[in-house]
C-alpha atoms as a PDB file:
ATOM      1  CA  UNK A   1      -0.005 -15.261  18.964  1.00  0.00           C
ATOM      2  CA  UNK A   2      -1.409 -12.242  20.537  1.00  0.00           C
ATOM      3  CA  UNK A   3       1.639  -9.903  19.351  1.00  0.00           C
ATOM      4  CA  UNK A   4       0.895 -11.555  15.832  1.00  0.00           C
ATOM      5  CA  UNK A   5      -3.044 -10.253  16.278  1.00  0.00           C
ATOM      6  CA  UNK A   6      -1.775  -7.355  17.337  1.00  0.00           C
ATOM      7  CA  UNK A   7       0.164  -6.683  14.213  1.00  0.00           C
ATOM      8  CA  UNK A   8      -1.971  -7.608  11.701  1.00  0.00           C
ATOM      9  CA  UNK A   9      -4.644  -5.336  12.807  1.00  0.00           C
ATOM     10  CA  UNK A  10      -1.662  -2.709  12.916  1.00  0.00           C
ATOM     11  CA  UNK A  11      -1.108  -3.314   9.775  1.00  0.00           C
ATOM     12  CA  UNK A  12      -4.541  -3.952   8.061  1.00  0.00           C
ATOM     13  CA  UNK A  13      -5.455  -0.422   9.265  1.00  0.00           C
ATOM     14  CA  UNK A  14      -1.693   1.287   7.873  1.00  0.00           C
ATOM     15  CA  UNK A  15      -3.344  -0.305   4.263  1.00  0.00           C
ATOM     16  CA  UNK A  16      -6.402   1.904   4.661  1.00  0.00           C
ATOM     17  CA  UNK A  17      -4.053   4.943   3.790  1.00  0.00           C
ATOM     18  CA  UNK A  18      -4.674   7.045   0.771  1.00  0.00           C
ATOM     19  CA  UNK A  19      -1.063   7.101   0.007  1.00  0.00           C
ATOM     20  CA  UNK A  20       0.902   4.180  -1.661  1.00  0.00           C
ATOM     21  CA  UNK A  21       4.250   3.430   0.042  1.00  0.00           C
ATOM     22  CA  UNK A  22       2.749   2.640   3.298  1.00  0.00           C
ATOM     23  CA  UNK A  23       0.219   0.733   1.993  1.00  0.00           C
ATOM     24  CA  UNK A  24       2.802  -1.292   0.322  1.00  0.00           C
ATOM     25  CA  UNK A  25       4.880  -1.509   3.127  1.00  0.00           C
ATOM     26  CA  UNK A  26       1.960  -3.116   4.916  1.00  0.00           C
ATOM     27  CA  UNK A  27       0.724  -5.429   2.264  1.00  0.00           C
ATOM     28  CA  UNK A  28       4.514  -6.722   1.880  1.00  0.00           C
ATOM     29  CA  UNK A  29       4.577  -7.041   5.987  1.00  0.00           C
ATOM     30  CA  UNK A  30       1.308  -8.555   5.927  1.00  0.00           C
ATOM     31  CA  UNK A  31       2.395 -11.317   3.153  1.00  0.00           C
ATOM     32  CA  UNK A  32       5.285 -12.147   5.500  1.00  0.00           C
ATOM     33  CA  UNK A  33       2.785 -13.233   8.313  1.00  0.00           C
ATOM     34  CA  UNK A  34       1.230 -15.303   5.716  1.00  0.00           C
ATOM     35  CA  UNK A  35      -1.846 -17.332   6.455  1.00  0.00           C
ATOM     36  CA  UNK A  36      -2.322 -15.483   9.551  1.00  0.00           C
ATOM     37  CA  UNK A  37      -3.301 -12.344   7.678  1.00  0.00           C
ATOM     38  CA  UNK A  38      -5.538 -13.956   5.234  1.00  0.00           C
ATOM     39  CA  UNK A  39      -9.096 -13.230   7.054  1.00  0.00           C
ATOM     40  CA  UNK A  40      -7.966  -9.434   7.448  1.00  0.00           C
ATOM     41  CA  UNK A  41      -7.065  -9.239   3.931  1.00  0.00           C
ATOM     42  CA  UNK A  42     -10.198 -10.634   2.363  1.00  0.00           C
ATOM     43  CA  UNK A  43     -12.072  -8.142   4.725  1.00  0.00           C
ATOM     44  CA  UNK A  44     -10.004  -5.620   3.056  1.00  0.00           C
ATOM     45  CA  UNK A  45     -11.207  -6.059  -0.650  1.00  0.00           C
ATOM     46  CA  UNK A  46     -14.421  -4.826   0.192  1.00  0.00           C
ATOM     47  CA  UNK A  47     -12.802  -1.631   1.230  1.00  0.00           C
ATOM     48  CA  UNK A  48     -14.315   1.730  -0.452  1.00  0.00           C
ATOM     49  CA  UNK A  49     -10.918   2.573  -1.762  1.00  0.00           C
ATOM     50  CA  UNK A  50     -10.007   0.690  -5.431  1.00  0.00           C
ATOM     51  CA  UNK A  51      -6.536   1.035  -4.675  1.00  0.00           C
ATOM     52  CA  UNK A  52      -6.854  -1.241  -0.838  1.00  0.00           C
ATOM     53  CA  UNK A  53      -8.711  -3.565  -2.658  1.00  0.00           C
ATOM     54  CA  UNK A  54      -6.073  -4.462  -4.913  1.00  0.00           C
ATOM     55  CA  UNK A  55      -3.281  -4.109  -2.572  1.00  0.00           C
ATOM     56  CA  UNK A  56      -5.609  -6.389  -0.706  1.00  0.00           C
ATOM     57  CA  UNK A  57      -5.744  -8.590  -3.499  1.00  0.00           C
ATOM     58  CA  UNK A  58      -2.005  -8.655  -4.404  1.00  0.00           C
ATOM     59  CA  UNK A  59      -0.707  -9.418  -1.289  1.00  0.00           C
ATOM     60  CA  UNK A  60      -3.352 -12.758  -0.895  1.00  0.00           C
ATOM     61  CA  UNK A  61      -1.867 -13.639  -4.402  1.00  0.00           C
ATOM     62  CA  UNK A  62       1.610 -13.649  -2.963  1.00  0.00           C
ATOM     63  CA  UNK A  63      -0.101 -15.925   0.510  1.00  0.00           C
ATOM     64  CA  UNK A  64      -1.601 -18.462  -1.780  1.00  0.00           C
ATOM     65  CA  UNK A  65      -3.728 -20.188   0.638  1.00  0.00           C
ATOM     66  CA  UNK A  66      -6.770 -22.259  -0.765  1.00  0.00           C
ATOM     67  CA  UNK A  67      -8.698 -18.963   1.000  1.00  0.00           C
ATOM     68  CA  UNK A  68      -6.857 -16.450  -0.184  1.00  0.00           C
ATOM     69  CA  UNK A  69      -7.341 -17.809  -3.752  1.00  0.00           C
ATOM     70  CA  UNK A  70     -10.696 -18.617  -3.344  1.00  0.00           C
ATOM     71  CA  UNK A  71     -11.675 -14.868  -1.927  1.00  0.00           C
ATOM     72  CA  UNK A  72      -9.269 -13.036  -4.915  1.00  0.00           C
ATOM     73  CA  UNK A  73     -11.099 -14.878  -7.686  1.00  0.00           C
ATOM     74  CA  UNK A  74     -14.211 -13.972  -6.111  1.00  0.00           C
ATOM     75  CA  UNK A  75     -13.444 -10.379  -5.707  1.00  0.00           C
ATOM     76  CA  UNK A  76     -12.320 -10.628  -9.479  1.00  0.00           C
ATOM     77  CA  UNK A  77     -15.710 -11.698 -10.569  1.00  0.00           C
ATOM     78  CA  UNK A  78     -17.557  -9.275  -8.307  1.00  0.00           C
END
């Protein structure tokens, strides 16, 4: 569980990078650890860059928890 952590905070902060191919190579990592990168993720579409936020968004899309729904249609509406 603590390697998991580790990752997704790895990988949350490799999605804060102006440039797009590691940012999708994160989201598509993160999506792969599913509900255990959902919190991260919805911290991450309040980020100052557009395109994080909708990486952000995507990848909770592809998660589909009742949380990572919940926070995209929110951000949608925000």
């Amino acid at each position: 569980m603590e390697n998991q952590s580790a990752e997704v905070t790895r990988l949350l902060r490799e999605m804060s990078t102006r440039y797009a191919i590691p940012r999708k190579k994160a989201a598509d990592a993160l999506v792969a650890l599913g509900a255990a990168a959902v919190a991260g993720l919805i911290d991450k579409l309040h980020d100052k860059n557009p395109d994080v936020q909708q990486a952000a968004a995507d990848a909770l899309e592809h998660i589909g928890t009742d949380a990572a729904m919940a926070a995209v249609e929110a951000w949608k509406v925000s």
